[in-house]
C-alpha atoms as a PDB file:
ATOM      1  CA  UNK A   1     -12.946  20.447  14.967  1.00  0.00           C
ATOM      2  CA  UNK A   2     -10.157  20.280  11.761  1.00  0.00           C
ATOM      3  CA  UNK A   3      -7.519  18.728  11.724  1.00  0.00           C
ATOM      4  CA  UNK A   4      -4.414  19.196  12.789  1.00  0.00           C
ATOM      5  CA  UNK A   5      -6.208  20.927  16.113  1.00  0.00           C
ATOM      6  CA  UNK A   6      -2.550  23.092  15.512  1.00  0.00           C
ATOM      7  CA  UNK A   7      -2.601  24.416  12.198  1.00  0.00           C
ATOM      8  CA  UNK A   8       0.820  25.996  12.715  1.00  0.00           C
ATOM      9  CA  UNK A   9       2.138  22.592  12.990  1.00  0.00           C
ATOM     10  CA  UNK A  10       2.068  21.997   8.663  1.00  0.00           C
ATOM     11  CA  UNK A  11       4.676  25.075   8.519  1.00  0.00           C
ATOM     12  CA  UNK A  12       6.507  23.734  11.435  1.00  0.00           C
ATOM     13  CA  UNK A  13       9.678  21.259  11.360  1.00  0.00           C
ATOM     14  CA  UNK A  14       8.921  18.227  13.437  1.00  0.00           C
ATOM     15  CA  UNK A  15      10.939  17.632  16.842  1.00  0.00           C
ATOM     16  CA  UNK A  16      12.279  14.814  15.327  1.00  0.00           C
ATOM     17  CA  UNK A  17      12.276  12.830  12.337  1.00  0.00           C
ATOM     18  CA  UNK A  18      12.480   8.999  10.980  1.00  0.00           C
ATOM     19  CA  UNK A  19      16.617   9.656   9.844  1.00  0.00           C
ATOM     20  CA  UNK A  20      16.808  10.513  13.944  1.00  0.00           C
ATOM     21  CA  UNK A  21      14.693   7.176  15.187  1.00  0.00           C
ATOM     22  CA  UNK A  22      17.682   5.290  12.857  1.00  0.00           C
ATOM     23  CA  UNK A  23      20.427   6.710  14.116  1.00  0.00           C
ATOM     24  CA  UNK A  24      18.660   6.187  17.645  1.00  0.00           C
ATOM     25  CA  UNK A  25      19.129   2.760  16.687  1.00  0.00           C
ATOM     26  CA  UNK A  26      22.763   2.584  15.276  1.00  0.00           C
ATOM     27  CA  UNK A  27      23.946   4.672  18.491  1.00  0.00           C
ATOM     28  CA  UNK A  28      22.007   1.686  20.398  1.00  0.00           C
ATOM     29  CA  UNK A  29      23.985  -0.415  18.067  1.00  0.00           C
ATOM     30  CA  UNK A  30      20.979  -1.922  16.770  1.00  0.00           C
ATOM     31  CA  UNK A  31      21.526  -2.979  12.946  1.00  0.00           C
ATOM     32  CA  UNK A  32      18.839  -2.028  10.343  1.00  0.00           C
ATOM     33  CA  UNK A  33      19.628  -5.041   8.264  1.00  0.00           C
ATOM     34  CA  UNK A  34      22.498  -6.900   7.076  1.00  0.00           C
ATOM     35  CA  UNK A  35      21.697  -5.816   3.797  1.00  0.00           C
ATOM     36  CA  UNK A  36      21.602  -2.363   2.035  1.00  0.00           C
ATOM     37  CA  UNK A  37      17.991  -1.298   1.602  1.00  0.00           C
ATOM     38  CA  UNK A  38      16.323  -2.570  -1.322  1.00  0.00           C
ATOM     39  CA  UNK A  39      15.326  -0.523  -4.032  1.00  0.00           C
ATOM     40  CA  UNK A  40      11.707  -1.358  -4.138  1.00  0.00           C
ATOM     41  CA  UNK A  41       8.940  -2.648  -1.671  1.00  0.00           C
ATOM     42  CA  UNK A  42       5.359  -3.922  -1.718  1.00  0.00           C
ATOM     43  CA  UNK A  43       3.827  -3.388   1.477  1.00  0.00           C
ATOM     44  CA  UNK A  44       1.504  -5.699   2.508  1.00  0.00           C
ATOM     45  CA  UNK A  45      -1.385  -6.206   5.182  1.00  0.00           C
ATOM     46  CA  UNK A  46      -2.463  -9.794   4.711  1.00  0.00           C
ATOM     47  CA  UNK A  47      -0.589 -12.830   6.426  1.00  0.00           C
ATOM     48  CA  UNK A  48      -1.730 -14.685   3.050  1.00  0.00           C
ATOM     49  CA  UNK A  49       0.291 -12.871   0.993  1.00  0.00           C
ATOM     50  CA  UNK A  50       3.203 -12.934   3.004  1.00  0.00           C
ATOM     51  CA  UNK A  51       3.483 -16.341   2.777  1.00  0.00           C
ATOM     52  CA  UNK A  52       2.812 -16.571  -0.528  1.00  0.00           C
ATOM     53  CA  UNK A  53       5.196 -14.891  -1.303  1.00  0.00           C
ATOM     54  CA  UNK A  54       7.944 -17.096   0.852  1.00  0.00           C
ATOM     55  CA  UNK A  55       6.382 -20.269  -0.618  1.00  0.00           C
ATOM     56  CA  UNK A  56       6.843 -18.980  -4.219  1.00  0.00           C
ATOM     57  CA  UNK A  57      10.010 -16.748  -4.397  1.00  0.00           C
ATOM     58  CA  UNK A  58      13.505 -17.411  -3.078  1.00  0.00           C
ATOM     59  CA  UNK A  59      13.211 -15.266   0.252  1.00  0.00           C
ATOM     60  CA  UNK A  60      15.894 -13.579   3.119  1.00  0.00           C
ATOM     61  CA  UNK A  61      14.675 -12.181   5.951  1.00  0.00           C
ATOM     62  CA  UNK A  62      16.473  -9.443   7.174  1.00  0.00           C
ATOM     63  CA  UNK A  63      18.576  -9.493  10.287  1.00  0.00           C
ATOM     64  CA  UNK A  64      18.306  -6.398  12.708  1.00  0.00           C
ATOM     65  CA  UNK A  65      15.419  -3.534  12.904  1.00  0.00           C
ATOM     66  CA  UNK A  66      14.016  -4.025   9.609  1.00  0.00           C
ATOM     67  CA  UNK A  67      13.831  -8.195  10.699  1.00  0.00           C
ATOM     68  CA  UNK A  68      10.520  -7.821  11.938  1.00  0.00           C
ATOM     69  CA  UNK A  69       9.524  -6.333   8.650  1.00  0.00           C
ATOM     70  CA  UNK A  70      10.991  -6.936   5.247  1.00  0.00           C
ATOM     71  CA  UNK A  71      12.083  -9.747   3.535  1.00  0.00           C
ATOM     72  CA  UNK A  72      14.032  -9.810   0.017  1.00  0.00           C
ATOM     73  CA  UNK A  73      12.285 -11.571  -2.642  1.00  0.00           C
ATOM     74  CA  UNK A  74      14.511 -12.828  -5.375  1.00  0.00           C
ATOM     75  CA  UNK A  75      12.756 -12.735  -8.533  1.00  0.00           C
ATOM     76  CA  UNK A  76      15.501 -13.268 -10.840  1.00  0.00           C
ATOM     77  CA  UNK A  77      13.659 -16.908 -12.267  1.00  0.00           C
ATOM     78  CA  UNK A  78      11.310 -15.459 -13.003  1.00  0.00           C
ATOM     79  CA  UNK A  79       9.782 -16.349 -15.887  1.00  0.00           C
ATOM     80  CA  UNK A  80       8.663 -13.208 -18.237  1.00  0.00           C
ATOM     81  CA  UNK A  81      10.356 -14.866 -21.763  1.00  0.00           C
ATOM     82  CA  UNK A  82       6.223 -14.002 -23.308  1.00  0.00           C
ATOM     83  CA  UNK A  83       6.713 -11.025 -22.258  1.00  0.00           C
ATOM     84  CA  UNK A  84       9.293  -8.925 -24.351  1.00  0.00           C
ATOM     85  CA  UNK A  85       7.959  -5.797 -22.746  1.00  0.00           C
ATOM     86  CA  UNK A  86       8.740  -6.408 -19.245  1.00  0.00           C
ATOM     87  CA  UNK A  87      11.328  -7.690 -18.175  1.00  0.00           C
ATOM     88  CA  UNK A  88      12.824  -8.038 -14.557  1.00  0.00           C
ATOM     89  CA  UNK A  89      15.398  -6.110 -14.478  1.00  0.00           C
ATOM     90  CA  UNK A  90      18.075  -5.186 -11.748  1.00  0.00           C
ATOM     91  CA  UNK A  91      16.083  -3.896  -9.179  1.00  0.00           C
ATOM     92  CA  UNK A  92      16.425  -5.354  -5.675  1.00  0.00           C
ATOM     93  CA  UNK A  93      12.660  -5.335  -4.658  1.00  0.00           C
ATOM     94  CA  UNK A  94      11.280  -6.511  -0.627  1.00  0.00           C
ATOM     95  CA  UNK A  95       8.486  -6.920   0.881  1.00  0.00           C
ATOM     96  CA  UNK A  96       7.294  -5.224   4.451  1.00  0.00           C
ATOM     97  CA  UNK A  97       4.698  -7.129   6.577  1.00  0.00           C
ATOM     98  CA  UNK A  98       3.699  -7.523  10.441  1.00  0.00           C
ATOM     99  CA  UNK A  99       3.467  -4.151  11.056  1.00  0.00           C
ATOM    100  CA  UNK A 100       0.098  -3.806  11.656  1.00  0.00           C
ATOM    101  CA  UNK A 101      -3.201  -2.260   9.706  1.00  0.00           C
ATOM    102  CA  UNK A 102      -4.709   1.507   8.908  1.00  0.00           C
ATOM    103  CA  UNK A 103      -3.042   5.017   8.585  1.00  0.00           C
ATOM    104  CA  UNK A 104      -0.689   5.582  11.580  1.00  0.00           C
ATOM    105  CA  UNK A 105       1.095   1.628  11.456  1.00  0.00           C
ATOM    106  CA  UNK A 106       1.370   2.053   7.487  1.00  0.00           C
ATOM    107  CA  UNK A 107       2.644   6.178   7.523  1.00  0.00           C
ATOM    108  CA  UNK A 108       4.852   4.565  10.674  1.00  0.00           C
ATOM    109  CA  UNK A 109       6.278   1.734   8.526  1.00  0.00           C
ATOM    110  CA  UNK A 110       6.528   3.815   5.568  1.00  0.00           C
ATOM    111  CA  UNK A 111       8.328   6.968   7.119  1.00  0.00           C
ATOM    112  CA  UNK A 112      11.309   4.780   8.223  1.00  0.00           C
ATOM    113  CA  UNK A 113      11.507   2.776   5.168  1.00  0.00           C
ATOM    114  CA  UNK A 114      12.187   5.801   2.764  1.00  0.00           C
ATOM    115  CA  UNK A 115      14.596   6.899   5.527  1.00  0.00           C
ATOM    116  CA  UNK A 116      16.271   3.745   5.156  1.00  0.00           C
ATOM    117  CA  UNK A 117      16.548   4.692   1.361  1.00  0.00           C
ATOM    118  CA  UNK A 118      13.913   3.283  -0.253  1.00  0.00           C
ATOM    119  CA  UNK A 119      12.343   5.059  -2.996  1.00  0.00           C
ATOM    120  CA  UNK A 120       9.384   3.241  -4.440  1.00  0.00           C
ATOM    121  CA  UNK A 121       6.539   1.579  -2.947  1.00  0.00           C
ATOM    122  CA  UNK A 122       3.179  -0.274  -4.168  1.00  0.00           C
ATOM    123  CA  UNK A 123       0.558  -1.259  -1.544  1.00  0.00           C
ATOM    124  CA  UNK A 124      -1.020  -4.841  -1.607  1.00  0.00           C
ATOM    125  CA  UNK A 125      -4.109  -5.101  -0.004  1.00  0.00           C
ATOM    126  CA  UNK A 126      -7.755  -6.361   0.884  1.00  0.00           C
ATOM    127  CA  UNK A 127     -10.504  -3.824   0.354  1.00  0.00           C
ATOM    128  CA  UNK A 128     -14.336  -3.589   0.286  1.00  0.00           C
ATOM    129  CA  UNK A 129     -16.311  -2.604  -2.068  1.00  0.00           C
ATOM    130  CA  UNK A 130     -18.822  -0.072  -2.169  1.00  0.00           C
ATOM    131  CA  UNK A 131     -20.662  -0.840  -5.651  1.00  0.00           C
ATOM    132  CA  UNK A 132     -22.732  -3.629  -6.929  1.00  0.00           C
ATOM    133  CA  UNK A 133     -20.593  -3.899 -10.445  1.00  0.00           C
ATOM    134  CA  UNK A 134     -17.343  -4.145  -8.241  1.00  0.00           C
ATOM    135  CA  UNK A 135     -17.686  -7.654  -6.519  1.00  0.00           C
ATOM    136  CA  UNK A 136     -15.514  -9.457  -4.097  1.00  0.00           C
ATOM    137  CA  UNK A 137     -12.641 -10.951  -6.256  1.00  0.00           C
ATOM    138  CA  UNK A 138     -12.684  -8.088  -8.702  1.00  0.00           C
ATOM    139  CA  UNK A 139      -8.839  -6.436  -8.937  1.00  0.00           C
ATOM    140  CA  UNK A 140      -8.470  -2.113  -8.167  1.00  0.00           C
ATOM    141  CA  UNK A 141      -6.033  -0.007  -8.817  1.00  0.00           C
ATOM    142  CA  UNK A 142      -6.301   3.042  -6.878  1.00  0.00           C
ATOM    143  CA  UNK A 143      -6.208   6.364  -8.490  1.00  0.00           C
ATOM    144  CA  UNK A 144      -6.461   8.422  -5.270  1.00  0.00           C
ATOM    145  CA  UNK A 145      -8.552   9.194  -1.988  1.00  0.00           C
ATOM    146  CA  UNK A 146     -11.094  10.251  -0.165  1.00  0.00           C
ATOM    147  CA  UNK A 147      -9.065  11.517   3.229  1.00  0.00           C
ATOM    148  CA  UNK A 148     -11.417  10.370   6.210  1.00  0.00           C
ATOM    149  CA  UNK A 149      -9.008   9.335   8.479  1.00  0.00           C
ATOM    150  CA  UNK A 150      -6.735  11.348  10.795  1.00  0.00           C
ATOM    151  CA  UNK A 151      -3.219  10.896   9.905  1.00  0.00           C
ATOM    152  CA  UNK A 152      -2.988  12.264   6.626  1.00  0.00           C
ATOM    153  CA  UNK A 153      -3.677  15.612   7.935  1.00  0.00           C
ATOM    154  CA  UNK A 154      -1.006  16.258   9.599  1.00  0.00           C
ATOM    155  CA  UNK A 155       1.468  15.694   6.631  1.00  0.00           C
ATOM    156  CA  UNK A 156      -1.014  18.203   4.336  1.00  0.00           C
ATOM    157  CA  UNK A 157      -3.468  21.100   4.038  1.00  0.00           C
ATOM    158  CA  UNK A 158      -7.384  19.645   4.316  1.00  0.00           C
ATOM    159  CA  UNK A 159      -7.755  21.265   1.153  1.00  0.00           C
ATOM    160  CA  UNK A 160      -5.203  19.368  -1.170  1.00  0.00           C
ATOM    161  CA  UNK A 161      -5.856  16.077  -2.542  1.00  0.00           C
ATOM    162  CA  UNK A 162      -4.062  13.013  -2.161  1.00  0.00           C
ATOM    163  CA  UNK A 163      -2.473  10.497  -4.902  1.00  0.00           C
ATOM    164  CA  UNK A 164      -0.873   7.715  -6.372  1.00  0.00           C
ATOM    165  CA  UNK A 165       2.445   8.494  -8.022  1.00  0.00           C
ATOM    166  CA  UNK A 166       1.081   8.494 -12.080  1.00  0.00           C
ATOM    167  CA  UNK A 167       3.781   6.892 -13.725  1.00  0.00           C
ATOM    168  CA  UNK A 168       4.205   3.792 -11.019  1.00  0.00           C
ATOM    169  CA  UNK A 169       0.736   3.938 -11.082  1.00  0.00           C
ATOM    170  CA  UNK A 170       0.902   3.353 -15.152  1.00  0.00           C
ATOM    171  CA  UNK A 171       3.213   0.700 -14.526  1.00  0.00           C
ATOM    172  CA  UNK A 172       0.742  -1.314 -12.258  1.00  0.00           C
ATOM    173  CA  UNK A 173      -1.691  -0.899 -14.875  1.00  0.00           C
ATOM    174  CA  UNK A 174       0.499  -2.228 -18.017  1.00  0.00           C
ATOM    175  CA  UNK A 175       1.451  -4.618 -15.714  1.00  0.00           C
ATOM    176  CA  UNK A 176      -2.495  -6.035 -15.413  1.00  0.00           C
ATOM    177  CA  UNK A 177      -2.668  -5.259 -18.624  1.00  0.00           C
ATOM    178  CA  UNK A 178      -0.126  -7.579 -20.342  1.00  0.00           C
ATOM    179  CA  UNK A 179      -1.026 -10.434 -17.864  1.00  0.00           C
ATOM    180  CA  UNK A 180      -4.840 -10.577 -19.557  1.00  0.00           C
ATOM    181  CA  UNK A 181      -5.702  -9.174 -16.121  1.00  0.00           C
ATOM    182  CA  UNK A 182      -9.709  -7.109 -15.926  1.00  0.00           C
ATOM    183  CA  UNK A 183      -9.389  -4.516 -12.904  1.00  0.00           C
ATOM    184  CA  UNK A 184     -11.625  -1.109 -11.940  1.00  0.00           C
ATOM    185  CA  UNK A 185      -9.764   1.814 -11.405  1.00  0.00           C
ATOM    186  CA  UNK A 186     -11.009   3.992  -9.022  1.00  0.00           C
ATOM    187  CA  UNK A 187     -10.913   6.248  -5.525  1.00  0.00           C
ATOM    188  CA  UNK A 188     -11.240   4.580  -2.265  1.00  0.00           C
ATOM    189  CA  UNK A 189     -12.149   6.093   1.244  1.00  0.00           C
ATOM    190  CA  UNK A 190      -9.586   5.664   3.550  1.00  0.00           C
ATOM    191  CA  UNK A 191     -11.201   5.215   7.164  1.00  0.00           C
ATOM    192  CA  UNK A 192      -9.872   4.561  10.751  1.00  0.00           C
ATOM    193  CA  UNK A 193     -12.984   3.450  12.117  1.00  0.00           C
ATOM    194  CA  UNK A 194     -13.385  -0.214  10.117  1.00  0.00           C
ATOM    195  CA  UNK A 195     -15.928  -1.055  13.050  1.00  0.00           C
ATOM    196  CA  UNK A 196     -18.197   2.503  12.459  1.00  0.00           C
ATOM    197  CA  UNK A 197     -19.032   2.209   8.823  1.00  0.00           C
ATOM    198  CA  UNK A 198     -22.273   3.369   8.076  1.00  0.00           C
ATOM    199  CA  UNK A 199     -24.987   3.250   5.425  1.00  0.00           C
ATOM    200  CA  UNK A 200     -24.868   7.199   5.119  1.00  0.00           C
ATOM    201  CA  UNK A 201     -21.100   7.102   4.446  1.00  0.00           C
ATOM    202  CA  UNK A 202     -21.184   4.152   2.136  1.00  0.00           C
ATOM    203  CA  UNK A 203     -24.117   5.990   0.154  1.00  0.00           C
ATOM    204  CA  UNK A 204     -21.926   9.522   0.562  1.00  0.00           C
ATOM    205  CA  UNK A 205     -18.839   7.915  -0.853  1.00  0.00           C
ATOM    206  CA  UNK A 206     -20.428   5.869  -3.463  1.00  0.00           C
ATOM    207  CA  UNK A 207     -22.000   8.662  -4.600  1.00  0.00           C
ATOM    208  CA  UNK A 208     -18.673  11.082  -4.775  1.00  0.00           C
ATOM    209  CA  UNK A 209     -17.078   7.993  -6.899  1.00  0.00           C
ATOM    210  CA  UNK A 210     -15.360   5.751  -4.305  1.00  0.00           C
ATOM    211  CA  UNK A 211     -14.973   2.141  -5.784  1.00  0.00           C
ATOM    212  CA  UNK A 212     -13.748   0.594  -2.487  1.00  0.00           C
ATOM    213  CA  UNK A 213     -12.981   1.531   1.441  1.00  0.00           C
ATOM    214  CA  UNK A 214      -9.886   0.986   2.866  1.00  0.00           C
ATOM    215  CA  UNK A 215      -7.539   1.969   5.697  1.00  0.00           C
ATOM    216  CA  UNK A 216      -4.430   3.132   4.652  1.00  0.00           C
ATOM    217  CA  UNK A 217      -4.479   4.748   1.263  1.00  0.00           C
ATOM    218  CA  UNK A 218      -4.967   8.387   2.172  1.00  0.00           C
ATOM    219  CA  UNK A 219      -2.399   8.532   4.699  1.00  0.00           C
ATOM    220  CA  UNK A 220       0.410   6.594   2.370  1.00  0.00           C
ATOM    221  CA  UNK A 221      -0.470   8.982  -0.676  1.00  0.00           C
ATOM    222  CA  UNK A 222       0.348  11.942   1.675  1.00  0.00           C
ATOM    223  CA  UNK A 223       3.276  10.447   2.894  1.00  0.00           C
ATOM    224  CA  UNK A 224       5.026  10.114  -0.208  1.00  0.00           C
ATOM    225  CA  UNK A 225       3.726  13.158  -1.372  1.00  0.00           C
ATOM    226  CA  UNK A 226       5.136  15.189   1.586  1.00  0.00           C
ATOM    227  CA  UNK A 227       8.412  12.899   1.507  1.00  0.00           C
ATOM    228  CA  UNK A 228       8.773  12.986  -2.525  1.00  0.00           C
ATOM    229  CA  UNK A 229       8.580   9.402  -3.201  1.00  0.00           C
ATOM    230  CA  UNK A 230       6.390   7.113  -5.338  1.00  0.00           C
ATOM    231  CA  UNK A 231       3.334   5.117  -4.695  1.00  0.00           C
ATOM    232  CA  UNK A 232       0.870   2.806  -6.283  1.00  0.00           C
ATOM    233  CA  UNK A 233      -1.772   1.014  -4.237  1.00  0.00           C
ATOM    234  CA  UNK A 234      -4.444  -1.906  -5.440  1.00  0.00           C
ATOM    235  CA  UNK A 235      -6.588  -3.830  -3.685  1.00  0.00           C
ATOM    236  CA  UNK A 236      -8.531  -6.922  -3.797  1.00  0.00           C
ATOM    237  CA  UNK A 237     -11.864  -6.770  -3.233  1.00  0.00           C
ATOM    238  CA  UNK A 238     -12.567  -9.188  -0.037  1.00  0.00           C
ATOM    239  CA  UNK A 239     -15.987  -8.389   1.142  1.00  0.00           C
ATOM    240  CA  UNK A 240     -19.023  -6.022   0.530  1.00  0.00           C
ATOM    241  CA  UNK A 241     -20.761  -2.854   1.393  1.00  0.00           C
ATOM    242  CA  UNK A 242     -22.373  -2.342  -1.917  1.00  0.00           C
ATOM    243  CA  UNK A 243     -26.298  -3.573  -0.596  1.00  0.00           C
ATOM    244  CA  UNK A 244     -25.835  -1.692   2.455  1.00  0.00           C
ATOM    245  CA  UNK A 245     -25.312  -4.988   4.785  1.00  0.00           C
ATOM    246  CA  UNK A 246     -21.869  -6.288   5.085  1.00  0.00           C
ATOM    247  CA  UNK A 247     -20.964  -9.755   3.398  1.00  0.00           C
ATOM    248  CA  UNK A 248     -17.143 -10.926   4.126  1.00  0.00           C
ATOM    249  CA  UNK A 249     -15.191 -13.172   1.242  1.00  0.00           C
ATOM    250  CA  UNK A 250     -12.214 -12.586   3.096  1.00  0.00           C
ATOM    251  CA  UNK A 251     -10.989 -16.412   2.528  1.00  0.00           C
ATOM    252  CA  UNK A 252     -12.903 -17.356  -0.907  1.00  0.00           C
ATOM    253  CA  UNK A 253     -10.484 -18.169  -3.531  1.00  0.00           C
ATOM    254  CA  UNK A 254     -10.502 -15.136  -5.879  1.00  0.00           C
ATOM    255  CA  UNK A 255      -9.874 -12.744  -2.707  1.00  0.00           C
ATOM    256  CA  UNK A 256      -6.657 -14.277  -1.917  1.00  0.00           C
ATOM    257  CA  UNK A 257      -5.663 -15.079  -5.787  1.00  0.00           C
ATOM    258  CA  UNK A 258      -6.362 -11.705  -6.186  1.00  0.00           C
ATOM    259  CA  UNK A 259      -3.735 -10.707  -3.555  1.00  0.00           C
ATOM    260  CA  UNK A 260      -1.103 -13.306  -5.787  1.00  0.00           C
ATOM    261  CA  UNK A 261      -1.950 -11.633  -8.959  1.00  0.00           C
ATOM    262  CA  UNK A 262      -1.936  -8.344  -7.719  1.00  0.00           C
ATOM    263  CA  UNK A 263       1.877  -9.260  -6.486  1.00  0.00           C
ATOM    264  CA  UNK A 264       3.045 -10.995  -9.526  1.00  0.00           C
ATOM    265  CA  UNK A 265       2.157  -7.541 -11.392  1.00  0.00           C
ATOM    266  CA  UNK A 266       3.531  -5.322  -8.849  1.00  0.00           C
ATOM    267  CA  UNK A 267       7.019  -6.546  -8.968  1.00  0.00           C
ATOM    268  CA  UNK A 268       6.802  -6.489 -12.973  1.00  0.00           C
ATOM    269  CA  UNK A 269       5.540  -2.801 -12.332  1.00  0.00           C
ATOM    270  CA  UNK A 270       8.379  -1.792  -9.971  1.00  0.00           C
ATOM    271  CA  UNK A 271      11.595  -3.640 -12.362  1.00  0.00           C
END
């Protein structure tokens, strides 16, 4: 059976929207933050990089909704004097963690922030690969989707593609670029079902050009397509498909220095 089961529903308005849910909350009298939304945010999946990130950067956590969430990383020292062509500029850039893994928690997370106001986005994130020549540690940067999971269908037709923005997308890759960084660039397929991967769909996806499987990609490229924002996403490959059995590297060093590297680039990419 397609999805949406409704196909009416893509012409339809939705009941209600993530602008209502916030002004749920200020009627509640329940702050979003005691801040004004930041410009830019990395989302991020991993724990590890979330505390990288507050051991490394001058942090504030924001008070009210968004609290559970974001955090404002002040990047202002640092230090990008070899690098005349990138410079941090004036941005205020966050980061959102803790609210959970694959399509619907990311599209969730995502669909309020941009009502908050934010306007661009790059996704941080551990991924596995589905090719030999794309080992755990190696860097991605995503250059679209295969859509097998369920949310992304409901924001547009089965029959349209999904996407990183190009330009931010650019910008991630100048970014790797100028730090000396190697990286694939590549699809992924975006799955629900992390637990129900199979050899026929690692074979079938391999074969259509997927570098990688992940869980949120398809569903945050339609998001921001359907909401007009932009989007990167990269990954760092943590385990492997690739010889049809699955071997983790979820905690060796160049998974979670990948995660670091990927961040120190981002935020470079989004100034």
């Amino acid at each position: 059976m397609p999805l949406p089961i409704v196909s009416q529903k893509l012409k339809d308005e939705a009941l209600f929207k993530p602008l209502d849910f916030l002004a749920y909350l200020d009627k509640a009298g329940i702050a979003l933050s005691q801040r004004p939304a930041p410009q830019t945010i990395v989302l991020s999946y991993q724990k590890s990089l979330c505390d990288f990130v507050r051991a490394t950067f001058p942090c504030e956590r924001a008070k009210g909704y968004f609290g559970r969430f974001v955090h404002y990383v002040d990047v202002s020292d640092m230090d990008d004097s070899r690098d005349k062509h990138s410079p941090i500029g004036n941005k205020t850039i966050a980061i959102a963690s803790d609210f959970g893994v694959g399509a619907p928690a990311a599209a969730v997370m995502l669909e309020e922030l941009i009502a908050w106001g934010v306007k661009e986005f790059i996704s941080i994130g551990f991924a596995g690969s589905l090719r030999e020549d794309v080992p755990p540690g190696t860097l991605v940067v995503c250059d679209g989707a295969f859509r097998d999971e369920g949310t992304s269908y409901h924001y547009l037709d089965s029959n349209m593609s999904v996407h990183p923005e190009p330009r931010l997308t650019e910008a991630l890759e100048n970014s790797l670029k100028r730090a000396g960084l190697t990286y694939a660039k590549g699809p992924t397929w975006t799955t629900d079902a992390i637990y129900r991967e199979t050899k026929s769909e690692v074979q079938y996806f391999r074969d259509q050009g997927a570098l990688v499987a992940d869980m949120e990609a398809a569903a945050l490229f339609a998001v921001a397509q359907y909401r007009n924002v932009s989007i990167a996403s990269c990954f760092s490959v943590s385990d492997t498909l690739a010889y049809l059995e699955w071997r983790p590297e979820f905690h060796a060093e160049p998974s979670m220095q990948g995660l670091e590297m990927l961040f120190s680039c981002a935020i470079k990419a989004l100034q």
